[in-house]
PDB file of N, CA and C in Angstrom:
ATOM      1  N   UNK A   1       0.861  -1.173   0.000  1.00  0.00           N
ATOM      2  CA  UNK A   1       0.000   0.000   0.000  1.00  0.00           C
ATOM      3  C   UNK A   1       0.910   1.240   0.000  1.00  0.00           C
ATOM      4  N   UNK A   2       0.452   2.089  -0.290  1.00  0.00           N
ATOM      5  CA  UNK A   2       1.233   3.505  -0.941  1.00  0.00           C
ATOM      6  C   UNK A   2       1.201   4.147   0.102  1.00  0.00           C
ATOM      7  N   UNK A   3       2.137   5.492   0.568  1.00  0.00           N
ATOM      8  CA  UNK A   3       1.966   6.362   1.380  1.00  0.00           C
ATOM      9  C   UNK A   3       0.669   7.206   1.170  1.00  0.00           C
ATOM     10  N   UNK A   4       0.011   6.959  -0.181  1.00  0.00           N
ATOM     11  CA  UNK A   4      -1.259   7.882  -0.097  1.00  0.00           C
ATOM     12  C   UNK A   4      -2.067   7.511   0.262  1.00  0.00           C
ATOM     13  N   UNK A   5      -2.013   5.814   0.347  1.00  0.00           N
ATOM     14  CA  UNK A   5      -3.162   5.173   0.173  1.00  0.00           C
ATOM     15  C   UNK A   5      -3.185   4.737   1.383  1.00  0.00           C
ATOM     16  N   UNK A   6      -2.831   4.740   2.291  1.00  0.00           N
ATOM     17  CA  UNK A   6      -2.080   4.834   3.686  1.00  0.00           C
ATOM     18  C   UNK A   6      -3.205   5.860   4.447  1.00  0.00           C
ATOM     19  N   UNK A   7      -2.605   6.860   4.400  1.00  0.00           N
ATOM     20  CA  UNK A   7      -3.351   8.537   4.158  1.00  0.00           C
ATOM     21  C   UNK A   7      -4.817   8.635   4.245  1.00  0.00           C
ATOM     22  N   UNK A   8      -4.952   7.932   3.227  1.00  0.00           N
ATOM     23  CA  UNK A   8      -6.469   8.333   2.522  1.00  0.00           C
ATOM     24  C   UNK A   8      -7.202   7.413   3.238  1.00  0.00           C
ATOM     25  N   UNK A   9      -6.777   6.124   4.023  1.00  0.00           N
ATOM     26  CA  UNK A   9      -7.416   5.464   4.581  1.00  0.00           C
ATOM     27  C   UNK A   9      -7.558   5.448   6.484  1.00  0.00           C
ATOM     28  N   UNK A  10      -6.354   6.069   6.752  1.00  0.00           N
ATOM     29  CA  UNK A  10      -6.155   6.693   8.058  1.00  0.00           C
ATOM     30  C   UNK A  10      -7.508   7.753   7.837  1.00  0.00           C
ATOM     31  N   UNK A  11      -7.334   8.332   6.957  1.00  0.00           N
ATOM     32  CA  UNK A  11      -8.769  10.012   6.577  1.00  0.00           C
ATOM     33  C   UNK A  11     -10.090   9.600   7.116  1.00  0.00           C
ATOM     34  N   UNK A  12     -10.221   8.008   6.113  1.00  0.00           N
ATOM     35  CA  UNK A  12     -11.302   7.786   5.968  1.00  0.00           C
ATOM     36  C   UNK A  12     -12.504   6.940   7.501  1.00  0.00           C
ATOM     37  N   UNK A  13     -11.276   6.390   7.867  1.00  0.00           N
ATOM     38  CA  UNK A  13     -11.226   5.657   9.528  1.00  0.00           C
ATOM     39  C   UNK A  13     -12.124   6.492  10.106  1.00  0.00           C
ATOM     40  N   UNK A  14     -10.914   7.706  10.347  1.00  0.00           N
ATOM     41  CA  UNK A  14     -11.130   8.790  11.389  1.00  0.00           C
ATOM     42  C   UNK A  14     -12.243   9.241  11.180  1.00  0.00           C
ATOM     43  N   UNK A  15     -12.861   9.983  10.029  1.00  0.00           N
ATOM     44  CA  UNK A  15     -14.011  10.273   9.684  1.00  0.00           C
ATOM     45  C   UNK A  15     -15.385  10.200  10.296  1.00  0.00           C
ATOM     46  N   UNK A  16     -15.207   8.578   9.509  1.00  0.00           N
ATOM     47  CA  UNK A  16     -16.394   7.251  10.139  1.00  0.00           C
ATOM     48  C   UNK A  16     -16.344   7.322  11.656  1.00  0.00           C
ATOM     49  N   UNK A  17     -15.183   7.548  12.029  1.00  0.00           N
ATOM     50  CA  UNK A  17     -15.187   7.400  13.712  1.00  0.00           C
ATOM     51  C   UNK A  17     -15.445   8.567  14.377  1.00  0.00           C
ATOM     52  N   UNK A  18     -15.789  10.087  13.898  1.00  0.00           N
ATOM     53  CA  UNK A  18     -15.918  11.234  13.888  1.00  0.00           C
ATOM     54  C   UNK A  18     -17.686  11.326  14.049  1.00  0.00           C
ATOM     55  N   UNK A  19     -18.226  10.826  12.428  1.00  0.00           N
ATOM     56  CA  UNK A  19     -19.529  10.717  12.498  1.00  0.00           C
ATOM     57  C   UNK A  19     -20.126   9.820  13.449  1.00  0.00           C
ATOM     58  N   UNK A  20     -19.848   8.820  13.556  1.00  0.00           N
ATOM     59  CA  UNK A  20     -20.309   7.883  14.741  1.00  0.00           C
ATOM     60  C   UNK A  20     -20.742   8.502  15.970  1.00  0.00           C
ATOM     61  N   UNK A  21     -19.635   8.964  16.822  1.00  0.00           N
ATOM     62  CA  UNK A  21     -19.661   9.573  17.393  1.00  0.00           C
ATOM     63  C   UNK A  21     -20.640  10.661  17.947  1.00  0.00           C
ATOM     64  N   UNK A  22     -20.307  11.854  16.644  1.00  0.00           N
ATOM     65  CA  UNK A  22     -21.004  12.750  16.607  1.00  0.00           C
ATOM     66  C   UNK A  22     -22.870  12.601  16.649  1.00  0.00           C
ATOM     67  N   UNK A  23     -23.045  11.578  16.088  1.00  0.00           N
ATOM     68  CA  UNK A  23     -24.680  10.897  15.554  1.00  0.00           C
ATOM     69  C   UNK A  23     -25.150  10.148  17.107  1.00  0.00           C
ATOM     70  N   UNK A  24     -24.302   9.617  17.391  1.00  0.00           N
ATOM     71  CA  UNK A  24     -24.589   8.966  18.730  1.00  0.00           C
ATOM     72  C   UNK A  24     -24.122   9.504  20.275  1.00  0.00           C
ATOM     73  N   UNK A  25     -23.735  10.271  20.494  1.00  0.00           N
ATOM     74  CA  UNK A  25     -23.352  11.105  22.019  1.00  0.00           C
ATOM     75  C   UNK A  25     -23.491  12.302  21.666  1.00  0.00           C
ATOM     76  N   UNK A  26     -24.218  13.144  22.922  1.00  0.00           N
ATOM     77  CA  UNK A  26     -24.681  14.463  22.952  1.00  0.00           C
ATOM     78  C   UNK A  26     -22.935  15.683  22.883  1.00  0.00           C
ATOM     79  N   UNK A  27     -22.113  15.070  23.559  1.00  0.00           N
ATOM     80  CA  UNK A  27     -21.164  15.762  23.504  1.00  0.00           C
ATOM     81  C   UNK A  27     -19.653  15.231  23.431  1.00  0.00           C
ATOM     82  N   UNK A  28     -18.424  15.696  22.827  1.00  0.00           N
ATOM     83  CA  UNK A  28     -17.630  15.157  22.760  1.00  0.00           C
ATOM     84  C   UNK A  28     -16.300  16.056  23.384  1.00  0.00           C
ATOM     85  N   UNK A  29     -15.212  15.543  23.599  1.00  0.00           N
ATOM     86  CA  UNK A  29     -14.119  15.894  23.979  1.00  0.00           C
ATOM     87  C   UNK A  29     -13.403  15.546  23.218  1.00  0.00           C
ATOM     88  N   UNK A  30     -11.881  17.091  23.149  1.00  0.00           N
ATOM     89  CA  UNK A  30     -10.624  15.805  22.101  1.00  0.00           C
ATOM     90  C   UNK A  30      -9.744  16.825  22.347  1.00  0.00           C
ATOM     91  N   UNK A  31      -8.866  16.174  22.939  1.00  0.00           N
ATOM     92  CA  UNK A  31      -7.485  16.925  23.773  1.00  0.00           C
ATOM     93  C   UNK A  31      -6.587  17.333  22.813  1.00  0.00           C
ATOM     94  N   UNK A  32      -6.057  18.260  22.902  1.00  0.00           N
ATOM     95  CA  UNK A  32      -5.067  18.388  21.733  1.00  0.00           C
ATOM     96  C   UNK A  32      -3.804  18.916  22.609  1.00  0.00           C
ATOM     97  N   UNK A  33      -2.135  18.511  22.177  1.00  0.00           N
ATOM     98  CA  UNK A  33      -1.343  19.590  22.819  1.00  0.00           C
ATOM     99  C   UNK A  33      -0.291  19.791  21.172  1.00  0.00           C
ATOM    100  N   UNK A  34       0.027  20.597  21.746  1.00  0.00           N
ATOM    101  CA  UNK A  34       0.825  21.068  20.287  1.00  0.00           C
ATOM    102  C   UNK A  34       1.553  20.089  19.083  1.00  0.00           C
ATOM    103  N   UNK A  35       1.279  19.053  19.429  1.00  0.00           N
ATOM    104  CA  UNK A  35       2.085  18.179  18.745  1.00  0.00           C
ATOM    105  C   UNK A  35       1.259  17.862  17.313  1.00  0.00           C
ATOM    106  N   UNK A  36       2.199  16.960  16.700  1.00  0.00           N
ATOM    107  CA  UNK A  36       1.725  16.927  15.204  1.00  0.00           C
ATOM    108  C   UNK A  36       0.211  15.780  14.947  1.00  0.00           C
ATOM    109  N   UNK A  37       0.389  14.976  16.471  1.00  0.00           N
ATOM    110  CA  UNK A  37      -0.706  14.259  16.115  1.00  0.00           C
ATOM    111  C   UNK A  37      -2.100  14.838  16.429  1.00  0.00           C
ATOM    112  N   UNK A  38      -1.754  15.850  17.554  1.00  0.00           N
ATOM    113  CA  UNK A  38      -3.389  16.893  17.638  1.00  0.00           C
ATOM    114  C   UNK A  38      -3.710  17.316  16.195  1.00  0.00           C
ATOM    115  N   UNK A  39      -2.289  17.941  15.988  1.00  0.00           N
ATOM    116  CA  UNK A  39      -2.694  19.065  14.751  1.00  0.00           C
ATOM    117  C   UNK A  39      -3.437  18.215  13.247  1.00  0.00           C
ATOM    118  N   UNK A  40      -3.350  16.705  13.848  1.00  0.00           N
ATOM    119  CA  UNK A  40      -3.977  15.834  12.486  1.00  0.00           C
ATOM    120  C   UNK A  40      -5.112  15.715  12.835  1.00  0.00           C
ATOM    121  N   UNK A  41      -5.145  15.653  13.972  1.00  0.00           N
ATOM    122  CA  UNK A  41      -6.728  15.331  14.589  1.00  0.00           C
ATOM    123  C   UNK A  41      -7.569  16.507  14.477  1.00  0.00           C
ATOM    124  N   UNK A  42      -6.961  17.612  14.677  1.00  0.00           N
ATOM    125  CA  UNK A  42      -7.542  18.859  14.431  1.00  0.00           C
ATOM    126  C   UNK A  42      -8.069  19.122  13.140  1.00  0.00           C
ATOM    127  N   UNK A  43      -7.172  18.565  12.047  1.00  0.00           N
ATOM    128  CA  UNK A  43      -7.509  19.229  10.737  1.00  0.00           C
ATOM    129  C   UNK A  43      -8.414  18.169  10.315  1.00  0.00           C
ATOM    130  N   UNK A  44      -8.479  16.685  10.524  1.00  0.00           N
ATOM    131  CA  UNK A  44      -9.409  15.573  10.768  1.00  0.00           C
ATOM    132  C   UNK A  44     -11.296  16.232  10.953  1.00  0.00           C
ATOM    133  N   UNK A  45     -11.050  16.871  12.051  1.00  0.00           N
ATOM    134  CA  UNK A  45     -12.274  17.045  12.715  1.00  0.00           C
ATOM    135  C   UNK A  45     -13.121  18.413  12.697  1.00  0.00           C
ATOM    136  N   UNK A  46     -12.133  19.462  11.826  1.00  0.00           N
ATOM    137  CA  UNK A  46     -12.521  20.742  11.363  1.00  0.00           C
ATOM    138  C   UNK A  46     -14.197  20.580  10.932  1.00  0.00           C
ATOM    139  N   UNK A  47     -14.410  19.538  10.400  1.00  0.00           N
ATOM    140  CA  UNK A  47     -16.144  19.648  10.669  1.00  0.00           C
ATOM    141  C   UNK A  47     -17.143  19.370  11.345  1.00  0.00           C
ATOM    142  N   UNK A  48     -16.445  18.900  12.630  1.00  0.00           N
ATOM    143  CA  UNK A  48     -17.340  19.220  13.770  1.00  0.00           C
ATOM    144  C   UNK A  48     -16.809  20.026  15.020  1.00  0.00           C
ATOM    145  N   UNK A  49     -17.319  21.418  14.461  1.00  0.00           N
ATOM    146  CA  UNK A  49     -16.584  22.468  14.844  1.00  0.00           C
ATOM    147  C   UNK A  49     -17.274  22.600  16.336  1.00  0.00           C
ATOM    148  N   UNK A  50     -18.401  21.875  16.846  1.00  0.00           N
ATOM    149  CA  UNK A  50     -18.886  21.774  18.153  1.00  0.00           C
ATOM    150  C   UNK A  50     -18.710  21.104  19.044  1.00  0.00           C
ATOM    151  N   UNK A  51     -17.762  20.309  18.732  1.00  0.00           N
ATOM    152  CA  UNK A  51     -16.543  19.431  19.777  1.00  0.00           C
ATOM    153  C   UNK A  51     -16.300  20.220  20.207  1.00  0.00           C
ATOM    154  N   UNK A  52     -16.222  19.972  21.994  1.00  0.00           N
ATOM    155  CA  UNK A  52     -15.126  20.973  23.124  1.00  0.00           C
ATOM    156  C   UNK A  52     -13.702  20.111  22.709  1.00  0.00           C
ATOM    157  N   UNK A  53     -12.651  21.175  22.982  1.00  0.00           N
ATOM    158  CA  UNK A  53     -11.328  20.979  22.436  1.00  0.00           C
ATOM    159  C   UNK A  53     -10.914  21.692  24.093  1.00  0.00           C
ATOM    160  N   UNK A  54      -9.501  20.674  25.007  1.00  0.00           N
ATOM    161  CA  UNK A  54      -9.021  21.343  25.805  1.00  0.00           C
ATOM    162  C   UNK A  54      -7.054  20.966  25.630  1.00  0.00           C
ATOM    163  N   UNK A  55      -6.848  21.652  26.655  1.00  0.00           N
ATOM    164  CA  UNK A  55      -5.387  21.045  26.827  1.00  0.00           C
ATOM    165  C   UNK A  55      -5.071  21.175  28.029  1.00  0.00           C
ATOM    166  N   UNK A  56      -4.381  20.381  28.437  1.00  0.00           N
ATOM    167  CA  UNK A  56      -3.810  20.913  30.264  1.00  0.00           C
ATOM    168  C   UNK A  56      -2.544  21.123  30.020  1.00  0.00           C
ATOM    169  N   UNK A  57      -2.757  21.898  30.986  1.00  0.00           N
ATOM    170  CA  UNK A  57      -1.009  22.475  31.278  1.00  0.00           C
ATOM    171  C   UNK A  57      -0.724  23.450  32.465  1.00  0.00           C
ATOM    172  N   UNK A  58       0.296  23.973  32.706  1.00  0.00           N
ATOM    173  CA  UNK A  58       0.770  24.181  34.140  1.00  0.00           C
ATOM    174  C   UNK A  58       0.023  25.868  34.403  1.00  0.00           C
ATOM    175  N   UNK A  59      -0.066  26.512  35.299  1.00  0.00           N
ATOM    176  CA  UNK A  59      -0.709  27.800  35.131  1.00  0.00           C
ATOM    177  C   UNK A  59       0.779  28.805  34.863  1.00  0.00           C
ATOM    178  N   UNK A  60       0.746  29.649  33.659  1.00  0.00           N
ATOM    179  CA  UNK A  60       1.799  30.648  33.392  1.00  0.00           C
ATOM    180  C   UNK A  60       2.077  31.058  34.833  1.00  0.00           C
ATOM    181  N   UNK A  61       1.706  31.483  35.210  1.00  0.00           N
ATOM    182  CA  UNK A  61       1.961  32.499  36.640  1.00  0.00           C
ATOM    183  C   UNK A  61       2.602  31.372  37.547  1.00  0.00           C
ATOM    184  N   UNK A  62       2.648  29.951  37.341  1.00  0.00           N
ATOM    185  CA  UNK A  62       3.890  29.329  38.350  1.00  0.00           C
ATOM    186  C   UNK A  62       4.659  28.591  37.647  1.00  0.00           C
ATOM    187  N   UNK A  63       4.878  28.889  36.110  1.00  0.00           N
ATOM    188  CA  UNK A  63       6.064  27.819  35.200  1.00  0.00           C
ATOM    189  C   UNK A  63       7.775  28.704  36.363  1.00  0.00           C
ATOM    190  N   UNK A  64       8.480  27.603  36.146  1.00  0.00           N
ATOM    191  CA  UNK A  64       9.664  27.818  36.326  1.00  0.00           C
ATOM    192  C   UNK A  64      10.660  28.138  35.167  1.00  0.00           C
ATOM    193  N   UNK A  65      11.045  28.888  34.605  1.00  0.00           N
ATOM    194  CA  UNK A  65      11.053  29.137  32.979  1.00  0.00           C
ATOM    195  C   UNK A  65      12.349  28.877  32.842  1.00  0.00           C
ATOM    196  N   UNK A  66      13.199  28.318  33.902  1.00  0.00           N
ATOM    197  CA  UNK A  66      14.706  27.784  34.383  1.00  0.00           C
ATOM    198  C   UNK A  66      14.140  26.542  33.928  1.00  0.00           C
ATOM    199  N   UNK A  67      13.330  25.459  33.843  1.00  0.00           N
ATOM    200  CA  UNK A  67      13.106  24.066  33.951  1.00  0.00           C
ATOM    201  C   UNK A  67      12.674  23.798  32.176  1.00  0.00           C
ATOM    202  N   UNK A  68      13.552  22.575  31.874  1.00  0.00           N
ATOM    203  CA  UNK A  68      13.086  22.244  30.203  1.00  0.00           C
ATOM    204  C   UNK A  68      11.521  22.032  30.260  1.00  0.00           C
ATOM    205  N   UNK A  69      11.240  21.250  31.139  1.00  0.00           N
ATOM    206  CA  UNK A  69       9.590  20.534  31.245  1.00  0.00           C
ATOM    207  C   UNK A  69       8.635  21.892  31.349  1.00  0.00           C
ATOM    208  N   UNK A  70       9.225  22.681  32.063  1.00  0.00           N
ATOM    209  CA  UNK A  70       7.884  23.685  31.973  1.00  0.00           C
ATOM    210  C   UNK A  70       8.208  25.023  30.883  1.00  0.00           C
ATOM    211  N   UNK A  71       9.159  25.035  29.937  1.00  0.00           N
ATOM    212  CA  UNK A  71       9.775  25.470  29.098  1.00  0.00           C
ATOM    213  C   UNK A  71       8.300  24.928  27.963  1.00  0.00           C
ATOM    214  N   UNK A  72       8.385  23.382  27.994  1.00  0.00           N
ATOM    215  CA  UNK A  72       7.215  23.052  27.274  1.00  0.00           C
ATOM    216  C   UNK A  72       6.415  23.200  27.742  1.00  0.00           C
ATOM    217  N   UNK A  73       5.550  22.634  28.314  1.00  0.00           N
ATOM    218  CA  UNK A  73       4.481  23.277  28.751  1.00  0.00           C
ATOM    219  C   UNK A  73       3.868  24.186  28.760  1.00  0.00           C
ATOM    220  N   UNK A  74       4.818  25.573  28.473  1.00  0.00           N
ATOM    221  CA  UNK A  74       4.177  26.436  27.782  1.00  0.00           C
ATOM    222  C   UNK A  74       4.233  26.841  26.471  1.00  0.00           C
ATOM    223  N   UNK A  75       5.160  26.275  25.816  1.00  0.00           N
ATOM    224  CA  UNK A  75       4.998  26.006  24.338  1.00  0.00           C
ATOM    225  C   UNK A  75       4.102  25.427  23.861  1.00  0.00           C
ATOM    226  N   UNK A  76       3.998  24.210  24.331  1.00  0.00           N
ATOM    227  CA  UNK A  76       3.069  23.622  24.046  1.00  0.00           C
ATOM    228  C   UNK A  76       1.648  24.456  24.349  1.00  0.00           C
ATOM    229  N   UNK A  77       1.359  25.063  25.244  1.00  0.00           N
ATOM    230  CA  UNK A  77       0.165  26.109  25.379  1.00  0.00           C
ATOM    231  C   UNK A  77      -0.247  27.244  24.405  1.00  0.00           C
ATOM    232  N   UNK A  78       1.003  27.809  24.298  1.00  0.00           N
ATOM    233  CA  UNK A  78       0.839  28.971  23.171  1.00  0.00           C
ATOM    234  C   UNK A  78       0.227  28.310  21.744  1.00  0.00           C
ATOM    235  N   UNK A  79       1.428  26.854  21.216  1.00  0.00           N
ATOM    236  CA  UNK A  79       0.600  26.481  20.261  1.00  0.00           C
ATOM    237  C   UNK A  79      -0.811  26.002  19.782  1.00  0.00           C
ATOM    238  N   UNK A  80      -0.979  25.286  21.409  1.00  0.00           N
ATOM    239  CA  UNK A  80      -2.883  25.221  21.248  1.00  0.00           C
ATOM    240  C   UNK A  80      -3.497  26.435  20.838  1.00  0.00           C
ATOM    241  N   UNK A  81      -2.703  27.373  21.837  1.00  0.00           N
ATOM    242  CA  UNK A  81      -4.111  28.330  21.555  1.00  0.00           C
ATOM    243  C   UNK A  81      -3.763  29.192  20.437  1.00  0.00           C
ATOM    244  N   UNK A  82      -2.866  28.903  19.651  1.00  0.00           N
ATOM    245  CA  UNK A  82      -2.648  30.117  18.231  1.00  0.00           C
ATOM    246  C   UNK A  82      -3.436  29.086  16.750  1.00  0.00           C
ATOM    247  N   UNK A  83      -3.503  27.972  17.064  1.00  0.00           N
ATOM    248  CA  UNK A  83      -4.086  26.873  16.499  1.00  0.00           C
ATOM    249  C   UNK A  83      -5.332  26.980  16.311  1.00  0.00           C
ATOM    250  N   UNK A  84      -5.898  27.642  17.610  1.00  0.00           N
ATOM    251  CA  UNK A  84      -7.374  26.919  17.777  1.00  0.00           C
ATOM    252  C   UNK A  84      -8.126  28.545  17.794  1.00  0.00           C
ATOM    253  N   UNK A  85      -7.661  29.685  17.898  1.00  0.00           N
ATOM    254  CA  UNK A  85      -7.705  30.882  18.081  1.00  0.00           C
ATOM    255  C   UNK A  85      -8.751  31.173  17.141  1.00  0.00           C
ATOM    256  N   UNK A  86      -8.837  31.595  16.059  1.00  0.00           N
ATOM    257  CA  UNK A  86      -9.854  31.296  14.941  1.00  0.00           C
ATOM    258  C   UNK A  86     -10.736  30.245  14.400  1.00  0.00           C
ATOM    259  N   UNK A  87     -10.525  29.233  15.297  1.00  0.00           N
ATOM    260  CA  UNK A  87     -11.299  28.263  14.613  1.00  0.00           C
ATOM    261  C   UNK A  87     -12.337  27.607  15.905  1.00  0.00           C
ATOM    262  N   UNK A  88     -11.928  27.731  17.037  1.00  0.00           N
ATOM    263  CA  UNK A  88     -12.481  26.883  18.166  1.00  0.00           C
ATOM    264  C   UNK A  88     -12.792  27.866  19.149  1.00  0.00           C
ATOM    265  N   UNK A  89     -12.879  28.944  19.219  1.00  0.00           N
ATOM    266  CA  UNK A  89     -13.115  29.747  20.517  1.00  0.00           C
ATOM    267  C   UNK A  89     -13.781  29.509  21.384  1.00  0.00           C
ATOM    268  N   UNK A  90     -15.143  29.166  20.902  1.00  0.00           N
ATOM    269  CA  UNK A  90     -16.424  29.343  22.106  1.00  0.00           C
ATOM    270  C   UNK A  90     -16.115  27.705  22.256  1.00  0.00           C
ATOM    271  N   UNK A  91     -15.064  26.543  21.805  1.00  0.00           N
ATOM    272  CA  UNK A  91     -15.196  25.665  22.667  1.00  0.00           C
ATOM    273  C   UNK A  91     -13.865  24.917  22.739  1.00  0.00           C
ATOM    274  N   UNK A  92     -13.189  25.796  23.770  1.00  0.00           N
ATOM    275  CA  UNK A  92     -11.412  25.360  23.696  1.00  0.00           C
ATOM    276  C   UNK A  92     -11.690  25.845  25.587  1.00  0.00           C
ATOM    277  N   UNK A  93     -10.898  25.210  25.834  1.00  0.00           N
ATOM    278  CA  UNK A  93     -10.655  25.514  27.765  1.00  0.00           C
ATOM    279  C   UNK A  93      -8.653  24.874  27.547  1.00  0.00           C
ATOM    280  N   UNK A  94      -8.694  25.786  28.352  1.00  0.00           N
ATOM    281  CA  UNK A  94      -6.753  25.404  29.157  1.00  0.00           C
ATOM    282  C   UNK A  94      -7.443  25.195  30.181  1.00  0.00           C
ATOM    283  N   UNK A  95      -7.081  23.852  30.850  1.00  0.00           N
ATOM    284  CA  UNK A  95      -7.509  23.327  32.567  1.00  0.00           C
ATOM    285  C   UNK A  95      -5.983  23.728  32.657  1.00  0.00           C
ATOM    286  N   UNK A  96      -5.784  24.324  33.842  1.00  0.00           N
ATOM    287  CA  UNK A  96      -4.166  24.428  33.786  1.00  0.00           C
ATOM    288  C   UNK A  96      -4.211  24.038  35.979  1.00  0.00           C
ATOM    289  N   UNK A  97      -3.105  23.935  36.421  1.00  0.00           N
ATOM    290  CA  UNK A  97      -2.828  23.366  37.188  1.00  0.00           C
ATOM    291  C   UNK A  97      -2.126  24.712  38.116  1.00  0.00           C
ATOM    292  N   UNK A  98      -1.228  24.073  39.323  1.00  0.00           N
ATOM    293  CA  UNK A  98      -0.828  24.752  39.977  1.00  0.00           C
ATOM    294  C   UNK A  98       1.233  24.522  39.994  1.00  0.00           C
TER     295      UNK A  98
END
């Protein structure tokens, strides 16, 4: 099987598993953090733009910006939300922590 055909069938999965979903439960969740596999899932699911979308992560006001881990953590934050900024507003939440 081809890298497209690969592709096109990963597309088609997700989809089916999108509508399902969507047809059968009142509400859905789908975590995203900056990484490349949200950002597939994201562009995946661009038509059901009434999915709540969240991410967790640490609260800005106590990252240690000395530490690699919370270095990400807020990278990873900024990219959710520059991602989702135009497209998800009224249903994106940061649960963020302490």
């Amino acid at each position: 099987m081809s890298d497209e055909d690969k592709i096109s069938q990963v597309e088609l999965l997700w989809k089916k598993q999108l509508k399902y979903y969507y047809e059968n439960y009142e509400n859905m969740l789908i975590s995203l953090t900056g990484g490349n596999d949200s950002r597939i899932s994201l562009a995946l699911s661009k038509e059901y733009k009434d999915y709540f979308f969240f991410t967790y992560c640490k609260n800005p006001e106590y990252l240690n910006y000395n530490s690699k881990s919370d270095q990400v953590y807020n990278i990873d934050r900024l990219i959710v939300e520059e991602i989702l900024k135009d497209f998800y507003q009224s249903n994106f939440s940061i649960i963020t922590e302490i």
